[in-house]
PDB file of N, CA and C in Angstrom:
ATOM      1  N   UNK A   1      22.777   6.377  15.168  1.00  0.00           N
ATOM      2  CA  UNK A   1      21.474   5.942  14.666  1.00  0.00           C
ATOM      3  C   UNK A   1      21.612   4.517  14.122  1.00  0.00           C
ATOM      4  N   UNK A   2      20.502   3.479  14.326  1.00  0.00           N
ATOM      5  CA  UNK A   2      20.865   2.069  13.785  1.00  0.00           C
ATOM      6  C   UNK A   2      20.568   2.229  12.680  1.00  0.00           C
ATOM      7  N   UNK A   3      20.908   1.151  11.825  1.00  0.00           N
ATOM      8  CA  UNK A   3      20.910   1.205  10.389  1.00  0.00           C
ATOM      9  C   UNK A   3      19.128   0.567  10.066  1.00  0.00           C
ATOM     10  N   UNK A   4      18.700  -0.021  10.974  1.00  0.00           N
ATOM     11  CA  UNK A   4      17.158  -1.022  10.809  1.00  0.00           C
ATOM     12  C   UNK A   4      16.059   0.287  11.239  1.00  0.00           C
ATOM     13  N   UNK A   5      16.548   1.201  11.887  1.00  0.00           N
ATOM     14  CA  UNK A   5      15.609   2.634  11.987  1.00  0.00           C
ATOM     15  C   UNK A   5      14.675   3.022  11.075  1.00  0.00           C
ATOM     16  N   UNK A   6      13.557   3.321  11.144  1.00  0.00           N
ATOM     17  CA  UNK A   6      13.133   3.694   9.808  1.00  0.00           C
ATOM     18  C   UNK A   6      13.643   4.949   9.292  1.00  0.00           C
ATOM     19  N   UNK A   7      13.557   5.882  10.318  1.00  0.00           N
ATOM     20  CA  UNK A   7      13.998   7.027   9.880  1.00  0.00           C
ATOM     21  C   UNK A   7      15.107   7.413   9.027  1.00  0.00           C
ATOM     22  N   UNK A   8      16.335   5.989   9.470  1.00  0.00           N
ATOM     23  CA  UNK A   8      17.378   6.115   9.100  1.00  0.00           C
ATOM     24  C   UNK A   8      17.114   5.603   7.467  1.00  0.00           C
ATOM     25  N   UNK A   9      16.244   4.296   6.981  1.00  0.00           N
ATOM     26  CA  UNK A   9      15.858   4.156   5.834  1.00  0.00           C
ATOM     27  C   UNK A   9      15.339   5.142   4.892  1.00  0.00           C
ATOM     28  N   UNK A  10      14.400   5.586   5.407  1.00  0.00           N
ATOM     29  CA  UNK A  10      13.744   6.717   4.717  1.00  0.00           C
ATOM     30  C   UNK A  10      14.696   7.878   4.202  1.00  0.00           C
ATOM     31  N   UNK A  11      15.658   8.146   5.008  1.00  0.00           N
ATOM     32  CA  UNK A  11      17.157   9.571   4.847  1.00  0.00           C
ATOM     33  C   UNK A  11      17.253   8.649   3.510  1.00  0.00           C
ATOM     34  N   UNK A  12      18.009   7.263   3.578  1.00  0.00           N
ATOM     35  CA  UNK A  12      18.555   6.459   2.546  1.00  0.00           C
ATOM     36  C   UNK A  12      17.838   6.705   1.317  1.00  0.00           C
ATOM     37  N   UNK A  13      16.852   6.102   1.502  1.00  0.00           N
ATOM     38  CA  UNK A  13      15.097   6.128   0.381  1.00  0.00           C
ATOM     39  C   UNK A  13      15.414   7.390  -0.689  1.00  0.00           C
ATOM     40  N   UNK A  14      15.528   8.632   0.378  1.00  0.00           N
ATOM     41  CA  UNK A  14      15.150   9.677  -0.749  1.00  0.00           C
ATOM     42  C   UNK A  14      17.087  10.284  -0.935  1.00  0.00           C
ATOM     43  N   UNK A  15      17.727   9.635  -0.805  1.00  0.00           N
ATOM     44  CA  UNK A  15      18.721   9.682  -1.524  1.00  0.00           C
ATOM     45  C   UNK A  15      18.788   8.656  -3.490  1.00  0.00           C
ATOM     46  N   UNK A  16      17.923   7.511  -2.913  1.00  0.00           N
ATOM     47  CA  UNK A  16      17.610   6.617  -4.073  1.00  0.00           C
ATOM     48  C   UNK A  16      18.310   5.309  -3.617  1.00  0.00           C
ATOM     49  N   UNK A  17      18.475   5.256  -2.830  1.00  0.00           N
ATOM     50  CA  UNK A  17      18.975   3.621  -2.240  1.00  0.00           C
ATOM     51  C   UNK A  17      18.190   2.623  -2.298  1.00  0.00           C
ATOM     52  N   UNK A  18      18.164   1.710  -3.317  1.00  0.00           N
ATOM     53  CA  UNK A  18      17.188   0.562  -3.421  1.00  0.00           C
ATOM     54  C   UNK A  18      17.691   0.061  -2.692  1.00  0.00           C
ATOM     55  N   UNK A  19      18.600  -0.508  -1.959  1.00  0.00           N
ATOM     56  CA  UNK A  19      18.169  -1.316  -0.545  1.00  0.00           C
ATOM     57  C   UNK A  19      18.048  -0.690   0.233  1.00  0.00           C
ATOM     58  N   UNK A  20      17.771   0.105   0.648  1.00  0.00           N
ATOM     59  CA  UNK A  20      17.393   1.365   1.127  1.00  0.00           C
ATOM     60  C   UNK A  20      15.080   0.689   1.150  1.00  0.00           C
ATOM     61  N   UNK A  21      15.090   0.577   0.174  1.00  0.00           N
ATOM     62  CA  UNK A  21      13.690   0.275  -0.468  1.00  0.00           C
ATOM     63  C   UNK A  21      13.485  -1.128  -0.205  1.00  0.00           C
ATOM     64  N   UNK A  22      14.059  -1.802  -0.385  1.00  0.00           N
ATOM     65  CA  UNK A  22      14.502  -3.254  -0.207  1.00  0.00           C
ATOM     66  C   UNK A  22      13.983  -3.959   1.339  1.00  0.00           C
ATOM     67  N   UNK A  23      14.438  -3.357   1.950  1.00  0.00           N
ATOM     68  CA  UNK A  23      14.890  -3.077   3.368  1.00  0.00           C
ATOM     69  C   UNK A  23      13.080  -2.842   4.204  1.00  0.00           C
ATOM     70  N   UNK A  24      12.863  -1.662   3.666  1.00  0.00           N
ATOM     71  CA  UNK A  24      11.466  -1.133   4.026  1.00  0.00           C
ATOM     72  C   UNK A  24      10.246  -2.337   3.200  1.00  0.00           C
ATOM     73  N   UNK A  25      10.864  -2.618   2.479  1.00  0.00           N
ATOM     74  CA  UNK A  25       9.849  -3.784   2.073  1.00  0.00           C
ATOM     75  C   UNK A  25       9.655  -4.859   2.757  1.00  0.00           C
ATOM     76  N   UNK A  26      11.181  -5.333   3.072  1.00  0.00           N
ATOM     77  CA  UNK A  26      10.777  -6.332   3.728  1.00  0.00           C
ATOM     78  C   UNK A  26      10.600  -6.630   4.817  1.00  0.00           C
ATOM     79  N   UNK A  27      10.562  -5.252   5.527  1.00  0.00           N
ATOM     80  CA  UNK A  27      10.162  -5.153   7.015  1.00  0.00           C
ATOM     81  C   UNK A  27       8.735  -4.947   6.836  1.00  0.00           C
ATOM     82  N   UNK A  28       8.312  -4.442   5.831  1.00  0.00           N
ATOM     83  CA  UNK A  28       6.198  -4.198   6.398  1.00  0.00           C
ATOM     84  C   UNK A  28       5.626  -4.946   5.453  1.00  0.00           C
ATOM     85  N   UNK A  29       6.275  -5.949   4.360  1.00  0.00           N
ATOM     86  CA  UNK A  29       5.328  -6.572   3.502  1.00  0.00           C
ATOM     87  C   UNK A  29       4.104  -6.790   4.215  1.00  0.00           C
ATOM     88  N   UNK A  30       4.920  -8.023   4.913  1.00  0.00           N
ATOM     89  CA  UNK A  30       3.737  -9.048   5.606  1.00  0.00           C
ATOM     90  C   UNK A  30       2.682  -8.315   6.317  1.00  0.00           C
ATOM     91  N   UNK A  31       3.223  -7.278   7.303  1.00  0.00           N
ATOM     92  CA  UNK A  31       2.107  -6.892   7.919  1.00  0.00           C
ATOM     93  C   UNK A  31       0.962  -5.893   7.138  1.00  0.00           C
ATOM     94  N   UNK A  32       1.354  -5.467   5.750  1.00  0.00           N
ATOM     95  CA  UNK A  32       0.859  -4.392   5.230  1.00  0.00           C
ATOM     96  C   UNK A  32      -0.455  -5.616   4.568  1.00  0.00           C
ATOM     97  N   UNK A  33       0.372  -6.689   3.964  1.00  0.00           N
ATOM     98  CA  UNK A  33      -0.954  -7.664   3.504  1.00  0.00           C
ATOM     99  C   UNK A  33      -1.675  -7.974   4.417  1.00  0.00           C
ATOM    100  N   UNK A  34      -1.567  -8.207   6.022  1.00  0.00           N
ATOM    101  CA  UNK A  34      -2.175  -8.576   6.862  1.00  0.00           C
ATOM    102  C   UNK A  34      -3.684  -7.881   6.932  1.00  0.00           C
ATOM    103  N   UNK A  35      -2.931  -6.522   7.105  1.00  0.00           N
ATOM    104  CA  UNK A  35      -3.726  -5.396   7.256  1.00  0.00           C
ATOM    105  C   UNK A  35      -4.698  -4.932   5.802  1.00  0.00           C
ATOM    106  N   UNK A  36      -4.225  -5.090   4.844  1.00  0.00           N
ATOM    107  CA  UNK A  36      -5.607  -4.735   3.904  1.00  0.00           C
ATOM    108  C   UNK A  36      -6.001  -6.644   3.492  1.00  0.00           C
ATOM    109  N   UNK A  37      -5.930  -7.519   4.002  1.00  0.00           N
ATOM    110  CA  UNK A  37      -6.678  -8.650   4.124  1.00  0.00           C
ATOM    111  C   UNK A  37      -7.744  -8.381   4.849  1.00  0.00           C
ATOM    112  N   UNK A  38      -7.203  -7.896   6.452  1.00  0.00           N
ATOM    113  CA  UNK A  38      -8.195  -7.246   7.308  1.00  0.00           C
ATOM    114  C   UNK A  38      -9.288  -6.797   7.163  1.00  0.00           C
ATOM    115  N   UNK A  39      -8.893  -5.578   5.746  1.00  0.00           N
ATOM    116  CA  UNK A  39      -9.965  -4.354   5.201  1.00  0.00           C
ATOM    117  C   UNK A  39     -11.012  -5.647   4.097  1.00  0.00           C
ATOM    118  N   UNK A  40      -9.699  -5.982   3.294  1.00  0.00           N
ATOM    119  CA  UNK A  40     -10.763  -6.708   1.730  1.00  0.00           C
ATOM    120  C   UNK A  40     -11.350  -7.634   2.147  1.00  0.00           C
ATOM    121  N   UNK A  41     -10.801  -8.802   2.906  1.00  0.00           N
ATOM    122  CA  UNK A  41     -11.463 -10.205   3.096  1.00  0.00           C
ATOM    123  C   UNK A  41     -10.986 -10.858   2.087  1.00  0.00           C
ATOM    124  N   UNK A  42      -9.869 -10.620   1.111  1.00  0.00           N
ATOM    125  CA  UNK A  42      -9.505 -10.955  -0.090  1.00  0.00           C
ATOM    126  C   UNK A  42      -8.182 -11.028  -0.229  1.00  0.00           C
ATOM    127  N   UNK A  43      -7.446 -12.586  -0.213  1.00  0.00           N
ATOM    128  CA  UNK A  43      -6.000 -12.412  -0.125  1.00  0.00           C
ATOM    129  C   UNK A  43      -5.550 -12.016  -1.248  1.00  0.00           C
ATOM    130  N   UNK A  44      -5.923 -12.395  -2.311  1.00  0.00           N
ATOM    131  CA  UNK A  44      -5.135 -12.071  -3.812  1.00  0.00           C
ATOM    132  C   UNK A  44      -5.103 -10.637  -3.877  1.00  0.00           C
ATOM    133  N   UNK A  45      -6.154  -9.694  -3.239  1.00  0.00           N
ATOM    134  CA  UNK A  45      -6.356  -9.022  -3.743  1.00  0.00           C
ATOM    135  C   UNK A  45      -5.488  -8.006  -2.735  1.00  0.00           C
ATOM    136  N   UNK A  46      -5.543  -7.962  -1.485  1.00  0.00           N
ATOM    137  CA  UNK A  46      -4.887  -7.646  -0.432  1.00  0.00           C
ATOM    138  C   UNK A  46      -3.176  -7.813  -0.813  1.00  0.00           C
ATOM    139  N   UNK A  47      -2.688  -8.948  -1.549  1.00  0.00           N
ATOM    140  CA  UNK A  47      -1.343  -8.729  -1.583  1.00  0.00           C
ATOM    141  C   UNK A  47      -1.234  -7.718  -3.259  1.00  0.00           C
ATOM    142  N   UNK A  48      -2.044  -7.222  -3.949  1.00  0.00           N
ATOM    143  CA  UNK A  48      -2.160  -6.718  -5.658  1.00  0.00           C
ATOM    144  C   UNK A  48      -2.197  -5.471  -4.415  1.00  0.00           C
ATOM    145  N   UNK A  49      -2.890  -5.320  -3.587  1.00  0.00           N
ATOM    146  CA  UNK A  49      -2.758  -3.484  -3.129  1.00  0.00           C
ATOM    147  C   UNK A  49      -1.663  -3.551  -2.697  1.00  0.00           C
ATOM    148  N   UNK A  50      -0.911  -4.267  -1.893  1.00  0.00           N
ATOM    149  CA  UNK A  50       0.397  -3.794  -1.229  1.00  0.00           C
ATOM    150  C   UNK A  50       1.454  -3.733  -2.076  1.00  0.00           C
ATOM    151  N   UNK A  51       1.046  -4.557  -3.155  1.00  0.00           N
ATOM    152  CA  UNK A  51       2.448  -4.998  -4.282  1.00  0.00           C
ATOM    153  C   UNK A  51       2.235  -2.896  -4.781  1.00  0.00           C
ATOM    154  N   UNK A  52       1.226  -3.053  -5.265  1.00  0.00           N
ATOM    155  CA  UNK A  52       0.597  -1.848  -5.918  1.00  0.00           C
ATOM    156  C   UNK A  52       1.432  -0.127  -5.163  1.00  0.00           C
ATOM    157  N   UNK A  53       1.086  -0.324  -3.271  1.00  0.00           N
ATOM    158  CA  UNK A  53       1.772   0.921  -2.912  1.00  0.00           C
ATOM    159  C   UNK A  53       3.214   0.590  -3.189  1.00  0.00           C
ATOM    160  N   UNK A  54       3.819  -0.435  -2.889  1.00  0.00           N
ATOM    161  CA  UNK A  54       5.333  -0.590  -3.056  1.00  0.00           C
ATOM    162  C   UNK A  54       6.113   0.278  -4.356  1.00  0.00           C
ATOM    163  N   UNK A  55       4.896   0.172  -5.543  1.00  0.00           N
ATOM    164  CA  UNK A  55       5.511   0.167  -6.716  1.00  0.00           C
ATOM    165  C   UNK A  55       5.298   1.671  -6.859  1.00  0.00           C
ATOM    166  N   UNK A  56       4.023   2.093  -6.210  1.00  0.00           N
ATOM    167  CA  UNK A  56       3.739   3.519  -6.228  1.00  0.00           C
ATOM    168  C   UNK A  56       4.855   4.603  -5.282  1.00  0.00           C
ATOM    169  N   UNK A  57       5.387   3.825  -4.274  1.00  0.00           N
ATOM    170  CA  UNK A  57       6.151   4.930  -3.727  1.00  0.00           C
ATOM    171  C   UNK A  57       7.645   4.942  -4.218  1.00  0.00           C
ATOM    172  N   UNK A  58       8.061   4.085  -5.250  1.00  0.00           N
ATOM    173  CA  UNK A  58       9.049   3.978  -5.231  1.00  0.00           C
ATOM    174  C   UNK A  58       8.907   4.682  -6.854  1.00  0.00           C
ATOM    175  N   UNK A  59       8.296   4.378  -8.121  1.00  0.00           N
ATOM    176  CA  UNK A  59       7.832   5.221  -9.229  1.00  0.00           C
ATOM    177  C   UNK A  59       7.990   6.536  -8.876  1.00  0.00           C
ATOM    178  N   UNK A  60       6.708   6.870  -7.832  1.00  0.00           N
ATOM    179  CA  UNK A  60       6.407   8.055  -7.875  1.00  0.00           C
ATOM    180  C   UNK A  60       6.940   8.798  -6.798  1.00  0.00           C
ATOM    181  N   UNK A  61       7.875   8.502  -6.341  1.00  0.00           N
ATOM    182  CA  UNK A  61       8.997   9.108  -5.200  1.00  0.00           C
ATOM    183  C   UNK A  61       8.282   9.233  -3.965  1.00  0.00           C
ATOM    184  N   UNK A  62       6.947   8.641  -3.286  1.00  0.00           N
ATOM    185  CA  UNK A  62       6.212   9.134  -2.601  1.00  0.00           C
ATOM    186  C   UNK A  62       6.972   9.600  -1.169  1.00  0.00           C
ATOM    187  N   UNK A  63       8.131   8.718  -1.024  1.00  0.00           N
ATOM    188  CA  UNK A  63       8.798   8.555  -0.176  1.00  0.00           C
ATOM    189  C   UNK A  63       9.422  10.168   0.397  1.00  0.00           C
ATOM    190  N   UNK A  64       9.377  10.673  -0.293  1.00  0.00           N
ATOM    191  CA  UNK A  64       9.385  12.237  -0.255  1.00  0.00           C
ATOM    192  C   UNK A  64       8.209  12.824   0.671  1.00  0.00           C
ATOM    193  N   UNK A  65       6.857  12.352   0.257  1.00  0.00           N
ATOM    194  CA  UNK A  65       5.946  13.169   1.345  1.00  0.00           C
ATOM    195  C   UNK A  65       5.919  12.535   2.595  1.00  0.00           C
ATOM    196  N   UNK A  66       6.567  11.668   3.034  1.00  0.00           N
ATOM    197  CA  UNK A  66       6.648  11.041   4.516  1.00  0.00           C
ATOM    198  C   UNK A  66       7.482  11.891   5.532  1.00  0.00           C
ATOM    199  N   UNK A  67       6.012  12.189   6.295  1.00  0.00           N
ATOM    200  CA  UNK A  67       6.356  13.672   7.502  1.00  0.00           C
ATOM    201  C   UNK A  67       5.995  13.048   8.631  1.00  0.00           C
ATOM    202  N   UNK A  68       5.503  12.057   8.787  1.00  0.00           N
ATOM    203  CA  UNK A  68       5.263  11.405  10.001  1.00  0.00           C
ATOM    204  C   UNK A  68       5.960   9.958  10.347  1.00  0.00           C
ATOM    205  N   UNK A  69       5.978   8.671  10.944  1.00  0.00           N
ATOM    206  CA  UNK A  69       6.440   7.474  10.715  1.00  0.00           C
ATOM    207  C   UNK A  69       6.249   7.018   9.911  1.00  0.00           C
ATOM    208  N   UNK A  70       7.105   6.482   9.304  1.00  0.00           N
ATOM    209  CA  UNK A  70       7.133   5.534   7.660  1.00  0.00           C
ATOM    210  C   UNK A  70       5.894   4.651   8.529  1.00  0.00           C
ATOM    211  N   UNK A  71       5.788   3.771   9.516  1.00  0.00           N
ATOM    212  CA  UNK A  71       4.798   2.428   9.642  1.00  0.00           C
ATOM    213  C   UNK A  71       3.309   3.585   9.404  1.00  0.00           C
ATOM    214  N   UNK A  72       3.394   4.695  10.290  1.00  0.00           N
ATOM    215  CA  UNK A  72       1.866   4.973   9.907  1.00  0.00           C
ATOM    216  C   UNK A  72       1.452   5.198   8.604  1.00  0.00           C
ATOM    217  N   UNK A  73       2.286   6.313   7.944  1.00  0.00           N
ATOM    218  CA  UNK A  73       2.242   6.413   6.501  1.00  0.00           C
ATOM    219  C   UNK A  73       1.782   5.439   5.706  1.00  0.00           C
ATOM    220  N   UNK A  74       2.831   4.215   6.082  1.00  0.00           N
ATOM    221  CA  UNK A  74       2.223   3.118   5.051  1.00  0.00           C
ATOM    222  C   UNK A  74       0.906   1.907   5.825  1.00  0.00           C
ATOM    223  N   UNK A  75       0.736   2.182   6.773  1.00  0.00           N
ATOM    224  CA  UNK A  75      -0.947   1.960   7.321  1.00  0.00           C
ATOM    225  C   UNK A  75      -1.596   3.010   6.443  1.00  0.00           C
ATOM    226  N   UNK A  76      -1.613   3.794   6.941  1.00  0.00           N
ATOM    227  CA  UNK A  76      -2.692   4.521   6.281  1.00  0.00           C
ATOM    228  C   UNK A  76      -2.670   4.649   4.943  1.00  0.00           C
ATOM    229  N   UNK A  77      -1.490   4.556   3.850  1.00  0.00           N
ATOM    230  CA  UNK A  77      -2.012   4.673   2.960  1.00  0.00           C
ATOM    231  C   UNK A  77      -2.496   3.098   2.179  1.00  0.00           C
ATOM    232  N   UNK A  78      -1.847   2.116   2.715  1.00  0.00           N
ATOM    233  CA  UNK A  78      -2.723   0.524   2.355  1.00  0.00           C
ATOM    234  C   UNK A  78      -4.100   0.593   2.837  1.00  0.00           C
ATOM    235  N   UNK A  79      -4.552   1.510   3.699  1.00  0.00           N
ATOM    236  CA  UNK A  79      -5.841   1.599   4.373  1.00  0.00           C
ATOM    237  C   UNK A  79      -6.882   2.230   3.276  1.00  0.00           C
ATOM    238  N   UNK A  80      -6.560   3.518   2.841  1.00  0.00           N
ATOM    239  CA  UNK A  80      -6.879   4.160   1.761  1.00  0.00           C
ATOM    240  C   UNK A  80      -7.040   3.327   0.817  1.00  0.00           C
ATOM    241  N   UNK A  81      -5.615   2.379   0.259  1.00  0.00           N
ATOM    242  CA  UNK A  81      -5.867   1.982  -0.952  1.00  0.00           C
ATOM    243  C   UNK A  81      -6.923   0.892  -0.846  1.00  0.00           C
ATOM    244  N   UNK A  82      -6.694   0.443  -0.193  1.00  0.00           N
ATOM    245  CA  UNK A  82      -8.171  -1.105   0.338  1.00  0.00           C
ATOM    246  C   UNK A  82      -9.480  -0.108   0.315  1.00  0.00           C
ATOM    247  N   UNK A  83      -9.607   0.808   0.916  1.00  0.00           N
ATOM    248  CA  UNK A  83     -10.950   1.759   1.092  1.00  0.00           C
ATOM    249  C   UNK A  83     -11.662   2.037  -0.403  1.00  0.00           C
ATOM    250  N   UNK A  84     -10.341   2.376  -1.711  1.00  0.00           N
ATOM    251  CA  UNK A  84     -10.497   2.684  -2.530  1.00  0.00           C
ATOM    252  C   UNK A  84     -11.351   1.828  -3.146  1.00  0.00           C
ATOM    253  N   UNK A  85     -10.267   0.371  -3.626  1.00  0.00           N
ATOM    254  CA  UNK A  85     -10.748  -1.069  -4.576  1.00  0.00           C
ATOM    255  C   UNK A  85     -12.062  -1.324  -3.815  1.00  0.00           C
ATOM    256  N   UNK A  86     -12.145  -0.990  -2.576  1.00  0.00           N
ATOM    257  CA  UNK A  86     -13.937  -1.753  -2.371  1.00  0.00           C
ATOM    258  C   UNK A  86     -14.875  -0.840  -2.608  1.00  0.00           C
ATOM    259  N   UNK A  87     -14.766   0.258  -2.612  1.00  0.00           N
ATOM    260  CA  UNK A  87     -15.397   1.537  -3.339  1.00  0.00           C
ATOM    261  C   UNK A  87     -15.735   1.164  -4.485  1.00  0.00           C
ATOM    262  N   UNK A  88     -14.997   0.837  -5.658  1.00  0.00           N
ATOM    263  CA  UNK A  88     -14.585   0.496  -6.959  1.00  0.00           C
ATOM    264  C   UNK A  88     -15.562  -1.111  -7.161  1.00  0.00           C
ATOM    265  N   UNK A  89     -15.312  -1.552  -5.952  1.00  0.00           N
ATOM    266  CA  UNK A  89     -15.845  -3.055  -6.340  1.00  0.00           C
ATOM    267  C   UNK A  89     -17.099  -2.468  -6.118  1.00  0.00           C
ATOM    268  N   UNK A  90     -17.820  -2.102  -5.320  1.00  0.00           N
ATOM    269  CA  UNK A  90     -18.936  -1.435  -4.821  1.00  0.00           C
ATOM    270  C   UNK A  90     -20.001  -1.007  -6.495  1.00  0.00           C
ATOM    271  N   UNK A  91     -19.096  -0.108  -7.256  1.00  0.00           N
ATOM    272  CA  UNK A  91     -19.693   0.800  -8.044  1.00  0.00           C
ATOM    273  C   UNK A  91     -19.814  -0.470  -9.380  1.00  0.00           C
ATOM    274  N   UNK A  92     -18.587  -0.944  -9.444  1.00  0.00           N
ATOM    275  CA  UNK A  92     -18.739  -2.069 -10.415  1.00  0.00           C
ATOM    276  C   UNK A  92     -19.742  -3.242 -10.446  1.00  0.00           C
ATOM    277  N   UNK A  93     -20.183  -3.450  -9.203  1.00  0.00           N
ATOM    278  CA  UNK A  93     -21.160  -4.500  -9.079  1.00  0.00           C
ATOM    279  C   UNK A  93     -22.604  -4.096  -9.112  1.00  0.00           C
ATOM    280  N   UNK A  94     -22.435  -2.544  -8.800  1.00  0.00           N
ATOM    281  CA  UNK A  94     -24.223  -1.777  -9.034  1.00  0.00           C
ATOM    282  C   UNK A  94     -23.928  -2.043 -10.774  1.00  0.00           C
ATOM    283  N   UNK A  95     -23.190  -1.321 -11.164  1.00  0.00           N
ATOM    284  CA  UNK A  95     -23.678  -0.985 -12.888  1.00  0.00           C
ATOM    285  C   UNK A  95     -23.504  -2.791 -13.170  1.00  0.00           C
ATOM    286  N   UNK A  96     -22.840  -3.811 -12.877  1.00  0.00           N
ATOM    287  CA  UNK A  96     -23.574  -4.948 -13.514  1.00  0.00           C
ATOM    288  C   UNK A  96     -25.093  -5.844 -13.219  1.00  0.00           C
ATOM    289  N   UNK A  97     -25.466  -4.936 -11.716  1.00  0.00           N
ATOM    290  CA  UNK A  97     -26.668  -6.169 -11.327  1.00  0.00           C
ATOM    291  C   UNK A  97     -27.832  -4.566 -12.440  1.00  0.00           C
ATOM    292  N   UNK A  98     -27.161  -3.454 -12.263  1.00  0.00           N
ATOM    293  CA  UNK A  98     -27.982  -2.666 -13.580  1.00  0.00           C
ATOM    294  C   UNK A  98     -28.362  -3.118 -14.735  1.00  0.00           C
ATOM    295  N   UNK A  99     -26.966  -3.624 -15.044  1.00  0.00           N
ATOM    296  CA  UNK A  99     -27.045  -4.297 -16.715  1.00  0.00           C
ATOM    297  C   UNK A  99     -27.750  -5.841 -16.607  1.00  0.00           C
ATOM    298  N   UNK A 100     -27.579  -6.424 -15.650  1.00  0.00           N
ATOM    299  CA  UNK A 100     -27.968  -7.662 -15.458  1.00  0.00           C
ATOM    300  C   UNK A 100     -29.591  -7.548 -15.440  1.00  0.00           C
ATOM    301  N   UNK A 101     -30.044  -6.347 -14.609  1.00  0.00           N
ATOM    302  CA  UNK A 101     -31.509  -6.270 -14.740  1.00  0.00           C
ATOM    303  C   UNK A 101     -32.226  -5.986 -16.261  1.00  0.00           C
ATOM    304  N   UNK A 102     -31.373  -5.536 -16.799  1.00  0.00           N
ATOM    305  CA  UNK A 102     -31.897  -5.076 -17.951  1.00  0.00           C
ATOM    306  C   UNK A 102     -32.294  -6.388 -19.145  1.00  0.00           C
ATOM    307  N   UNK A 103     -31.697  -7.507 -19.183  1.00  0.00           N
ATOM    308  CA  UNK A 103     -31.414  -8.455 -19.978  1.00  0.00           C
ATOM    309  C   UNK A 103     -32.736  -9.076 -19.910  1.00  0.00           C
TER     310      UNK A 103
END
């Protein structure tokens, strides 16, 4: 098995191998910001979600529920998380043009 495999990373991952983590980072940064730039239209904000799953799978061991390819996994869940913040931006901007009407 090569060592640049994901599969082979991921075995590493949930042993606790930060380069192990290291490794997986710096193979999908770029494209993971690419991809929720895609979704937000928002670079700052697009690289705060990817920084955001990085920190979440590695905290919260997510790396454990990966049953399918690490690349889809982490598509889909930068997809989610972008789906989320514009949800969020969505709800935040009704309750201020609310409050704004009110003034």
């Amino acid at each position: 098995m090569k060592h640049n495999d994901d599969n082979f990373l991921l075995d590493q991952l949930k042993t606790g191998d930060v380069a192990a983590y290291e490794q997986l980072f710096k193979r999908y940064y770029k494209l993971l910001n690419l991809h929720a730039y895609y979704i937000l239209k928002d670079e700052m904000e697009a690289e705060d979600q990817v920084q955001s799953l990085f920190i979440e799978i590695w905290d919260k061991q997510l790396y454990h529920h990966i049953r399918s390819s690490v690349k889809s996994y982490l598509y889909t869940a930068i997809k989610n998380k972008c789906l989320i913040a514009l949800e969020k931006k969505k709800v935040n901007n009704k309750r201020l043009n609310r409050y704004v009407s009110t003034l």
